[in-house]
Protein backbone atom coordinates (compact mmCIF):
# COMPACT_ATOMS: atom_id res chain seq x y z
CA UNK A 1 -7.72 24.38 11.44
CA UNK A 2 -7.04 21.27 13.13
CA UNK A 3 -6.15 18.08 12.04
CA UNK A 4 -6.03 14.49 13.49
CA UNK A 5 -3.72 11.18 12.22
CA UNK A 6 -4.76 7.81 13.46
CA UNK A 7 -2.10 4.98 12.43
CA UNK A 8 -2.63 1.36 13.22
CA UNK A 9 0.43 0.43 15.34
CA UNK A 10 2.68 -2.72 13.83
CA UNK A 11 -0.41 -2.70 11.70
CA UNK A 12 0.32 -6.42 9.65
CA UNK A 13 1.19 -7.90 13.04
CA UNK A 14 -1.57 -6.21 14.61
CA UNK A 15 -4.15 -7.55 12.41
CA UNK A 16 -3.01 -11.36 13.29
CA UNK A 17 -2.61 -10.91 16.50
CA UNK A 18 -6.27 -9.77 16.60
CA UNK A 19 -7.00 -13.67 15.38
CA UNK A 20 -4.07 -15.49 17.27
CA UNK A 21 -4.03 -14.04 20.87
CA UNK A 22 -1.12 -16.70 21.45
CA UNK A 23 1.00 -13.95 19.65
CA UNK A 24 0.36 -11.53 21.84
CA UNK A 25 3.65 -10.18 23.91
CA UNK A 26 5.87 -12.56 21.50
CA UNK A 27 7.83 -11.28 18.70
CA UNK A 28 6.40 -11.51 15.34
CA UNK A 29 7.43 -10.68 11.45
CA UNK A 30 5.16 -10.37 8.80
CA UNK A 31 7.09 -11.83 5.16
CA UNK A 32 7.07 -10.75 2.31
CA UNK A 33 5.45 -12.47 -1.26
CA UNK A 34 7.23 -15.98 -1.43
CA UNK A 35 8.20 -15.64 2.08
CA UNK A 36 11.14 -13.46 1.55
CA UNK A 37 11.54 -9.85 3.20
CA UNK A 38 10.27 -8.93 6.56
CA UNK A 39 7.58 -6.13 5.80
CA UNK A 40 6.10 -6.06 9.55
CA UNK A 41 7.75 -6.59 13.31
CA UNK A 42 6.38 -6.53 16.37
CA UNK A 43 7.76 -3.99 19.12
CA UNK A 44 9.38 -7.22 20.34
CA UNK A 45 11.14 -7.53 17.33
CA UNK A 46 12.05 -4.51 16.76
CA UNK A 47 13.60 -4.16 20.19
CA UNK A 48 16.25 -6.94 18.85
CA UNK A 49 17.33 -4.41 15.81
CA UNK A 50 15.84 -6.19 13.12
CA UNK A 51 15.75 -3.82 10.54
CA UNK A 52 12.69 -3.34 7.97
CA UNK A 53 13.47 -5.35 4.51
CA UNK A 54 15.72 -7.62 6.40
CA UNK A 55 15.98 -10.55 4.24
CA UNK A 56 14.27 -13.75 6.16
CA UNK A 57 17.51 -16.57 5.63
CA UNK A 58 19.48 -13.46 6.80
CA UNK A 59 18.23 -13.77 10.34
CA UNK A 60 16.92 -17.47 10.53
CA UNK A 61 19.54 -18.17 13.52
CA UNK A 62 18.28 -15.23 15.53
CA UNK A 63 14.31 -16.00 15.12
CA UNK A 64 15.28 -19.26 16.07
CA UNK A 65 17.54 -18.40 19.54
CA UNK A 66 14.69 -15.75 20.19
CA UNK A 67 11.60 -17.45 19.25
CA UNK A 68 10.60 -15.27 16.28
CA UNK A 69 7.26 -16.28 14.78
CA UNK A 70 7.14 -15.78 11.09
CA UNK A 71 3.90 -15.51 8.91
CA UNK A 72 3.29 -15.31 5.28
CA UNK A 73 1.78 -12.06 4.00
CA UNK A 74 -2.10 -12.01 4.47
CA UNK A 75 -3.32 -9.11 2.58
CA UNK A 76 -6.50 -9.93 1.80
CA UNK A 77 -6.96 -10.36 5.69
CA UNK A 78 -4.89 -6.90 6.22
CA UNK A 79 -7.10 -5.14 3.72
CA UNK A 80 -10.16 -5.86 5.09
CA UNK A 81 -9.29 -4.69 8.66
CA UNK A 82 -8.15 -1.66 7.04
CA UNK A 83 -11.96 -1.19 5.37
CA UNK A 84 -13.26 -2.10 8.85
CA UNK A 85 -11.11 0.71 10.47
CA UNK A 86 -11.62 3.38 7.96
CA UNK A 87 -15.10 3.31 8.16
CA UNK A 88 -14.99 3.82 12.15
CA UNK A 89 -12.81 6.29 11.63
CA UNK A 90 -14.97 8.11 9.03
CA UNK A 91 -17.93 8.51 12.24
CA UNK A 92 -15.75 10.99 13.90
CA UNK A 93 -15.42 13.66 11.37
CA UNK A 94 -17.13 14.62 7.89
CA UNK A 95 -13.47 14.89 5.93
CA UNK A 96 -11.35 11.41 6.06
CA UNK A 97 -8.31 11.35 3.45
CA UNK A 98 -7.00 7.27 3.47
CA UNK A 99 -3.44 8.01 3.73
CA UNK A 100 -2.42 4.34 3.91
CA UNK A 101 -3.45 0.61 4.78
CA UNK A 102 -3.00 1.97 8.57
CA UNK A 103 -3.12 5.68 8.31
CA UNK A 104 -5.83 8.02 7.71
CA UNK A 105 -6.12 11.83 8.38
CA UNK A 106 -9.47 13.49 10.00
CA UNK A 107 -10.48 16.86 9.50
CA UNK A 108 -11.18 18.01 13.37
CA UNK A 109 -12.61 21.65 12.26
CA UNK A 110 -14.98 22.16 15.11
CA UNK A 111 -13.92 20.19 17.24
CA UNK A 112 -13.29 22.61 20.76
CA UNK A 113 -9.81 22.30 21.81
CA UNK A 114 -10.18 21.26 25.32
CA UNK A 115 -12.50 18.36 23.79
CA UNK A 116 -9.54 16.70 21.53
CA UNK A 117 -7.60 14.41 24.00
CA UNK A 118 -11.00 12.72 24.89
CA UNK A 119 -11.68 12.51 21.22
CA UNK A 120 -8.54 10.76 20.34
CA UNK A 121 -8.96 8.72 23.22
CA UNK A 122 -12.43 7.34 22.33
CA UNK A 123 -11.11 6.53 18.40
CA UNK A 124 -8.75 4.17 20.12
CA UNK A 125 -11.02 2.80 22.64
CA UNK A 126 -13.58 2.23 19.47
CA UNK A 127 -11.11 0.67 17.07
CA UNK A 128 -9.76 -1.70 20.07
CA UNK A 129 -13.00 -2.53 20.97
CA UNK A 130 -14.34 -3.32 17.94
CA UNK A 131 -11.17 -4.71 16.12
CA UNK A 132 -9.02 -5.08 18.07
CA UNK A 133 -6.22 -3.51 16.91
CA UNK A 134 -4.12 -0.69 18.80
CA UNK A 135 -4.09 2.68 17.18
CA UNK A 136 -2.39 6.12 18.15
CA UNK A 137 -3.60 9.22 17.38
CA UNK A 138 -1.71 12.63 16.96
CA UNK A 139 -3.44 16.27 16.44
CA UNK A 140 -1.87 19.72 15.34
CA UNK A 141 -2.79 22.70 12.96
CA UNK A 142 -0.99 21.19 10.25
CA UNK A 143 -1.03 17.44 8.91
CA UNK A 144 3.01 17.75 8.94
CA UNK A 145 2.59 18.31 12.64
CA UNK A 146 -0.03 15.78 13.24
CA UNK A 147 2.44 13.05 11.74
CA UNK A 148 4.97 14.29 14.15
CA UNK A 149 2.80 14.46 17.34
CA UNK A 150 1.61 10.79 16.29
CA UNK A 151 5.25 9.71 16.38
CA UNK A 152 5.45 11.26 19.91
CA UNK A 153 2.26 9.71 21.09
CA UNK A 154 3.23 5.94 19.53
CA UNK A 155 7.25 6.65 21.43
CA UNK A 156 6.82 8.25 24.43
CA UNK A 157 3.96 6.38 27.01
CA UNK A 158 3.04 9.33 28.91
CA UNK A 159 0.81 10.99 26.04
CA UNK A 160 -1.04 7.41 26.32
CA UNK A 161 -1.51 7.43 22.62
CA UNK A 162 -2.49 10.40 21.99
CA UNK A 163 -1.28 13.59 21.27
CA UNK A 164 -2.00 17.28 20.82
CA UNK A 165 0.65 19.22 19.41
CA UNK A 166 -1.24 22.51 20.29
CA UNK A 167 -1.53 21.55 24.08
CA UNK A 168 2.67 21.09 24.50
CA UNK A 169 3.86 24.44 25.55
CA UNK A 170 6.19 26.32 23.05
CA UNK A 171 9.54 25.59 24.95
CA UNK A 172 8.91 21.73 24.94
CA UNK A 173 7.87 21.67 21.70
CA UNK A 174 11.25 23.34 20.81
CA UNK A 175 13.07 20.65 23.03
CA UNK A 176 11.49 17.81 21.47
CA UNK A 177 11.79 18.69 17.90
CA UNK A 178 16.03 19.42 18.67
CA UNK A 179 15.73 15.67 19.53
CA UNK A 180 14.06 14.84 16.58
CA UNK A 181 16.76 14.00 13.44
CA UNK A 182 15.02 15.80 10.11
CA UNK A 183 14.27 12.43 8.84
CA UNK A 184 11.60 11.87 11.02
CA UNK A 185 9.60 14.62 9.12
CA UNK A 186 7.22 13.49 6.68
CA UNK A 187 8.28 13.69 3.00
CA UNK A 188 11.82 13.99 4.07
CA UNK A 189 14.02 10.77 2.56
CA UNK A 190 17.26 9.86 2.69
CA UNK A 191 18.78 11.97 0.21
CA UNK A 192 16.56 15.10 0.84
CA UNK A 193 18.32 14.26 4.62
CA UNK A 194 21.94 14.02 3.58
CA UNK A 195 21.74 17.37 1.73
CA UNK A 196 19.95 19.26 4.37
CA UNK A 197 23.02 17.83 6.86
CA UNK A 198 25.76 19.17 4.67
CA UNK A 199 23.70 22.81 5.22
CA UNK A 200 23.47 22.14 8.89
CA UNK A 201 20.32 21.25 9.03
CA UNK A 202 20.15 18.56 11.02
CA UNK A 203 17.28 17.78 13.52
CA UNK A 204 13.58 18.83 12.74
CA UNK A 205 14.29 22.00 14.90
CA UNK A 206 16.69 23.24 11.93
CA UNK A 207 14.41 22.77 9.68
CA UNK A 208 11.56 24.50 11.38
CA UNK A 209 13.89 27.50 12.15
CA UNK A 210 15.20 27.57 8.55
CA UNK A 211 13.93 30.09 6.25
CA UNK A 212 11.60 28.82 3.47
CA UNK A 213 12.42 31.05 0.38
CA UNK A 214 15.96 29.72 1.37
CA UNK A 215 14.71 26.36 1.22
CA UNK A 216 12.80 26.97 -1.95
CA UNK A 217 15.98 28.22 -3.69
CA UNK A 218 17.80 25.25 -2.43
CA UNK A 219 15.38 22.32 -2.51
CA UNK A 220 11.66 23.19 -4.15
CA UNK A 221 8.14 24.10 -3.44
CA UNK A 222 7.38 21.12 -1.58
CA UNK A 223 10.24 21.42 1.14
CA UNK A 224 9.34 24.91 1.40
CA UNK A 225 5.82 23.97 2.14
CA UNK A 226 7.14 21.26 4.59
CA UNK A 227 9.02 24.28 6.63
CA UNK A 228 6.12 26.27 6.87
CA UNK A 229 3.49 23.41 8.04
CA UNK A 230 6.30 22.97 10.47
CA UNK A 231 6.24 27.00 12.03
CA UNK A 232 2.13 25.77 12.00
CA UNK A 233 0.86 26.96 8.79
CA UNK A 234 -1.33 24.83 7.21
CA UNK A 235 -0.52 24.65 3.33
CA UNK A 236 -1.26 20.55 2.21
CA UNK A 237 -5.02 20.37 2.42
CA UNK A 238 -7.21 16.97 2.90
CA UNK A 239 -7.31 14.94 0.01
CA UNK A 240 -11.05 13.27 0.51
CA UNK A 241 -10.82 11.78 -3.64
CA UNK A 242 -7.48 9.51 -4.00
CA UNK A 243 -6.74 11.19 -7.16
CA UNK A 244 -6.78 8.79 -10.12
CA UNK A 245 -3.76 6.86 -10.44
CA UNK A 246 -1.53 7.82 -13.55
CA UNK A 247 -0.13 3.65 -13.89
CA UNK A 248 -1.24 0.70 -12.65
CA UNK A 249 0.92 -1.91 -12.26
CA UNK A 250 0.50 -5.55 -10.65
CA UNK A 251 3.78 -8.02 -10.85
CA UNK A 252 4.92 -10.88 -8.30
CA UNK A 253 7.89 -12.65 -8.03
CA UNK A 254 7.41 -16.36 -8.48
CA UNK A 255 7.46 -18.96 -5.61
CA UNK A 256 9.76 -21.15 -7.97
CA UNK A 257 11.26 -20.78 -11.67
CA UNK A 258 8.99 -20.73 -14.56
CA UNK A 259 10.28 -22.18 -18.19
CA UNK A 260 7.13 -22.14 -20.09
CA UNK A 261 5.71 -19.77 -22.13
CA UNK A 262 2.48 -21.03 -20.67
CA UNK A 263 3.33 -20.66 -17.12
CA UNK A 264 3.83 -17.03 -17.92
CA UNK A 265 1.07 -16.70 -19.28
CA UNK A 266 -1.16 -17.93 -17.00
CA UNK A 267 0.39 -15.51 -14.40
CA UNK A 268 0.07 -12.62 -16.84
CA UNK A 269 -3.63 -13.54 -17.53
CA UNK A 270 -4.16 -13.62 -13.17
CA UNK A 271 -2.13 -10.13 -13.11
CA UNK A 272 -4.01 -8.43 -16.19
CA UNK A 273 -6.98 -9.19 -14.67
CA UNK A 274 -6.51 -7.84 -11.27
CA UNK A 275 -5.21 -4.89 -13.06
CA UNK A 276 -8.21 -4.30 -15.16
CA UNK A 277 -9.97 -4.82 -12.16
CA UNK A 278 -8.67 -1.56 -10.46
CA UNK A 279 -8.93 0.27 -13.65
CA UNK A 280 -12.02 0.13 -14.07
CA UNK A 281 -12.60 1.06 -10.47
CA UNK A 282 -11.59 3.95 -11.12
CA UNK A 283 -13.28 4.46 -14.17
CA UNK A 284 -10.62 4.94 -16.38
CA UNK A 285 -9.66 3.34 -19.43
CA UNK A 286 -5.88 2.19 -20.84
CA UNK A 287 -4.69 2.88 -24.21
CA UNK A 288 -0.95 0.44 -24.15
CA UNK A 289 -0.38 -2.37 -21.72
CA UNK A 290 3.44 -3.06 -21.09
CA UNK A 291 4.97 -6.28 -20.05
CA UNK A 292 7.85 -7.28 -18.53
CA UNK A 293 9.37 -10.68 -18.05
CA UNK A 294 13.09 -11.71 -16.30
CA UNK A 295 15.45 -14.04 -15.04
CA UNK A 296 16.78 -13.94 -11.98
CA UNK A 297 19.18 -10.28 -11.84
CA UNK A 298 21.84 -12.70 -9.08
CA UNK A 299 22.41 -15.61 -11.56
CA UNK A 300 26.01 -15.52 -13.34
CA UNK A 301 25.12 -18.32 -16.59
CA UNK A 302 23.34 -17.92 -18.63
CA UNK A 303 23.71 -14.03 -17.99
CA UNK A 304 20.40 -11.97 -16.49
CA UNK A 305 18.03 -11.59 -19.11
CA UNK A 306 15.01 -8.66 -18.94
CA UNK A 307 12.56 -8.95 -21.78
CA UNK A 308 9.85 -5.45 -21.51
CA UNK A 309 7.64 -4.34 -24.54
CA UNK A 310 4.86 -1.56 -24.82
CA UNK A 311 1.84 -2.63 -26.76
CA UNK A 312 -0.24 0.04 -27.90
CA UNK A 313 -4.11 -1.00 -28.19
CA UNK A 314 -5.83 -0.28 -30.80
CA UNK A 315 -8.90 1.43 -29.11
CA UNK A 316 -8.13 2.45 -25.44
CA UNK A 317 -10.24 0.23 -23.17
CA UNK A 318 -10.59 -1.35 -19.60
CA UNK A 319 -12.15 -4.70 -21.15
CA UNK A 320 -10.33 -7.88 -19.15
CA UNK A 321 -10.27 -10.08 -21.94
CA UNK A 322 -9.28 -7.03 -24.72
CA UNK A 323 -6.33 -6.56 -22.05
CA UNK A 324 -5.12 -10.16 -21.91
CA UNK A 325 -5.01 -10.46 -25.26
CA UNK A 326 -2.82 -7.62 -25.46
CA UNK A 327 -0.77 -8.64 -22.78
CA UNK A 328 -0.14 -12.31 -24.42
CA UNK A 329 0.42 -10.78 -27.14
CA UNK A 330 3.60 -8.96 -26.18
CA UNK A 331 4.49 -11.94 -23.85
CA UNK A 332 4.77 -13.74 -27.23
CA UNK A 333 7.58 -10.74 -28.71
CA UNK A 334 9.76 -10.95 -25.61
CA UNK A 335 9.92 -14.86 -24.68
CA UNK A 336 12.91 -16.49 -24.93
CA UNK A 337 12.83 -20.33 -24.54
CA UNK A 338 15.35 -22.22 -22.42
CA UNK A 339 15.52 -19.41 -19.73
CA UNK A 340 14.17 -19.95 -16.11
CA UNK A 341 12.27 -16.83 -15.26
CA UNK A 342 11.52 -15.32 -12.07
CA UNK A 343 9.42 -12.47 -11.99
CA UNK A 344 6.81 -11.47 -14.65
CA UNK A 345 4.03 -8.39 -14.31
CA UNK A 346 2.13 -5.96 -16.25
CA UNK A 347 1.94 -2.17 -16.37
CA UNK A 348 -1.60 -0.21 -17.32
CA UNK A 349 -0.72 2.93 -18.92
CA UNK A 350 -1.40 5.82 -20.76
CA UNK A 351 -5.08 6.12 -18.53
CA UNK A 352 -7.99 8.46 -19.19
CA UNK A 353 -11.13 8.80 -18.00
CA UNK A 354 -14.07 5.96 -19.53
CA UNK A 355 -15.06 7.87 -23.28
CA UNK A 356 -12.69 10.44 -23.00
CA UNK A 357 -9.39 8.60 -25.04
CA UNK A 358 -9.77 8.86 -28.73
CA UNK A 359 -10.37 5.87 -30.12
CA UNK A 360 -9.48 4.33 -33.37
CA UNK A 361 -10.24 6.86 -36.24
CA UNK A 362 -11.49 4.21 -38.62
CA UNK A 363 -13.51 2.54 -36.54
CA UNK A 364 -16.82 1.83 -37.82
CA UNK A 365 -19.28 2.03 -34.95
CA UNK A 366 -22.53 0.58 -36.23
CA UNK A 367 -25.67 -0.99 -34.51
CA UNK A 368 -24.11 -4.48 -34.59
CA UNK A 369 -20.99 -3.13 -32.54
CA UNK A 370 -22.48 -1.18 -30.45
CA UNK A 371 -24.45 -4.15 -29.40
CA UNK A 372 -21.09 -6.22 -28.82
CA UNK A 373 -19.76 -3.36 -26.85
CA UNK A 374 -22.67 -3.54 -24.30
CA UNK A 375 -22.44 -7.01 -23.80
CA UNK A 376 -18.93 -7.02 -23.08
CA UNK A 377 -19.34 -4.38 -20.71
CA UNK A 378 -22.26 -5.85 -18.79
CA UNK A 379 -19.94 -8.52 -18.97
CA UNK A 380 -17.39 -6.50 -17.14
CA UNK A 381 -19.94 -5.33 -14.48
CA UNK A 382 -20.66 -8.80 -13.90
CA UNK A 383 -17.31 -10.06 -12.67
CA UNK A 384 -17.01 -7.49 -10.72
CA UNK A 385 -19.86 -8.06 -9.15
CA UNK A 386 -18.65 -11.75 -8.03
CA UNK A 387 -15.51 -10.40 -7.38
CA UNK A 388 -16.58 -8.09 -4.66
CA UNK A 389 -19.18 -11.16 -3.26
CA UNK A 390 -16.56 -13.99 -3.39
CA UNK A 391 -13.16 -12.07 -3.65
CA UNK A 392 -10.56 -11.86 -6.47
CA UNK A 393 -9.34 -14.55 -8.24
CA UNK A 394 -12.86 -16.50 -7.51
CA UNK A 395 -13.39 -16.44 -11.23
CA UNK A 396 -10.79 -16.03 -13.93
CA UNK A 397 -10.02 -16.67 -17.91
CA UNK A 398 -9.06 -20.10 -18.94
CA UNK A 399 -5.90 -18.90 -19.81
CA UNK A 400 -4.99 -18.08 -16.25
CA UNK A 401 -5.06 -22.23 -15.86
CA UNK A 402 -6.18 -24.07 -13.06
CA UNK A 403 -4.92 -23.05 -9.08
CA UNK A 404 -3.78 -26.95 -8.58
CA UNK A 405 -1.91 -26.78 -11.82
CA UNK A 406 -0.14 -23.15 -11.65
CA UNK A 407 4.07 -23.92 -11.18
CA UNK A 408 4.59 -20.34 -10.81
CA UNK A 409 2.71 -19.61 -7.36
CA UNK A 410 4.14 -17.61 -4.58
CA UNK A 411 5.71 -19.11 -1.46
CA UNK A 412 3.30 -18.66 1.53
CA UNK A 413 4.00 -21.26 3.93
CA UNK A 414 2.42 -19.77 6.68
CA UNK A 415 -0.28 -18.04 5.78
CA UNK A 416 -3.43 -17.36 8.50
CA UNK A 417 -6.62 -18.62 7.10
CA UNK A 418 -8.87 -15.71 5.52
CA UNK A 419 -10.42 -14.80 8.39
CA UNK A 420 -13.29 -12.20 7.60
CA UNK A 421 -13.46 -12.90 3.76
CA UNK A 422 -14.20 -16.36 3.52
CA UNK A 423 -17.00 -18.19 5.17
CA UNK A 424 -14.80 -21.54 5.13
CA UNK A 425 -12.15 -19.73 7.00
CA UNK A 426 -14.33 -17.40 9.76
CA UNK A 427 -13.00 -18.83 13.21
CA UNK A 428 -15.64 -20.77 15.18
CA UNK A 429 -16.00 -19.77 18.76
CA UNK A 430 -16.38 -22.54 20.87
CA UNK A 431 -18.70 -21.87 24.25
């Protein structure tokens, strides 16, 4: 058993470098929605301590005395390269589990172990040849281990991007996990960290050595599983399906304050719909849509106000329209006028699979409904459809209001065009 993990390095930053050589070698952040975390650095950036989440008027002075570029959040552009990438990827081996945006694992069974160095080698070459975009590639008998000997290969040049945990020689694989803190392992947070330090358990060594029905009576299954994927047994197998999600949820902070009950629900339409969008992706179906509205949590008068209500539907459903309704519906219970609002977002729950959730008992289902039913689902299809041609948001309900119009949108100052997904945007190369 053998497995491979290919991450994108300073993947966000990466991506608009790819379009914008001038960044190259200078250091860059990547924002946050209304231009307000940083989310992405450069190794330039990171190199002057800049911490992930740092807020952006935090550090203003010291982008400005260092030359720090800043850029506006481009996910449509960063999703896209990710597509791209995955699907090179997925050439090199039958079994691909999408991890991430930038990460994806690759089942290497077969693969002959003196032939895995040139095979990591040539996914980078590929993916920087045809993207552009540096990746780094680390291999082991466990995927625990091959996130580990990716963190080697991305910190230490002399594995050149790549390497094999199997091919470092027991002793140095002991030396470099002692200089690894326990942290570094993969599903080990912060607090999971603290309490392994007050056991001594400090560095990823400890935790290799430590015994895992110790660990198990001390922590849980999952902890114990991560001990023995350390000592090289392989226990978390490739997911290939991205298991149906159990919420959906799509919210945004606003670029400025909102008052209206209309502004509100014009971004509640936009979210509902990009919501019902991935439900129905996944061919699932919602039976309750919950939405929450609020202030701002740092203003002092009038005191923070959070307004959240659960709206059960009467038949569970993935319809766009059926959804909005809902969704405006429970905007209407939990509005307060006079208040300036600053975030608002929906929440998709209680999912089941398409014609598994019972429906409404006293329902009658005649010829005349079924008829409606169709439409509205060929209806469905057929958004979708332009969706996936012209990209979300290229068609939406009245009720979302018009782009030129909308109070409520995000702060994105300096946004790169759209790139690959729109034909207005696609850079012209000049010979």
């Amino acid at each position: 058993m053998s497995f491979a993990l290919i991450d994108g390095n300073n993947f966000y930053v990466s991506c608009e470098r790819v379009f914008q050589p001038r960044l190259e070698e200078r250091p860059v952040v990547v924002l946050s929605n209304n231009d307000g975390c940083v989310v992405a650095r450069s190794a330039e950036v990171k190199a002057l301590g800049i911490a992930m989440g740092t807020p952006w008027f935090q550090i203003r002075d010291l982008a400005e005395a260092h030359g720090i570029v800043a850029l506006s959040s481009n996910y449509a552009l960063y999703a896209d390269m990710s597509n791209r990438m995955m699907s090179l990827l997925a050439s090199f081996s039958p079994l691909q589990e999408v991890y991430s945006i930038d990460e994806c694992f690759l089942d290497l069974h077969g693969v002959a172990a003196e032939d895995r160095l040139a095979l990591g080698a040539r996914m980078r070459r590929v993916i920087r040849q045809y993207l552009g975009l540096p990746v780094c590639v680390g291999m082991a008998p466990t995927k625990t281990l091959a996130k580990l000997a990716n963190h080697l290969a991305k910190k230490r040049p002399g594995y050149q991007g790549v390497c094999d945990w199997a091919r470092i020689a027991a002793a140095e694989q002991d030396a470099l996990l002692a200089e690894l803190p326990v942290q570094e392992v993969w599903g080990v947070g912060g607090q999971s960290a603290a309490a392994l330090g007050k056991m001594g358990i400090h560095t990823v060594q400890d935790l290799r050595l430590a015994d895992p029905a110790w660990i198990h009576s001390r922590f849980n299954v999952v902890l114990e599983r991560t001990v023995r994927e350390l000592r090289g047994e392989s226990c978390i197998a490739l997911e290939t399906l991205a298991p149906p999600r159990q919420e959906i949820q799509c919210s945004r902070s606003f670029g400025q304050s909102v008052t209206t009950e209309r502004g509100l629900a014009e971004a509640l339409t936009l979210y509902t719909t990009r919501a019902a969008q991935k439900l129905r992706r996944q061919r699932q179906v919602c039976g309750a849509v919950r939405v929450m509205i609020r202030t701002s949590p740092f203003q002092q008068r009038p005191p923070p106000y959070c307004g959240s209500i659960t709206v059960p539907l009467r038949e569970a459903s993935n319809d766009t329209l059926v959804l909005i309704q809902v969704a405006l519906r429970g905007l209407r219970r939990v509005f307060r006028p006079g208040l300036s609002y600053a975030k608002a977002g929906v929440l998709l729950v209680d999912l089941g699979p398409e014609g598994v959730i019972q429906g409404d008992l006293f329902a009658m289902a005649d010829a005349e409904d079924q008829a409606g039913r169709e439409r509205r689902r060929q209806l469905m299809e057929t958004l979708d459809r332009i969706h996936g041609r012209y990209g979300s948001g290229s068609i939406n309900p009245g009720t979302a209001g018009l782009r030129a119009d909308r109070e409520w949108g995000m702060r994105r100052g300096n946004r790169s065009p759209a790139y690959t997904t729109r034909w207005a945007e696609i850079p012209q190369v000049l010979a």
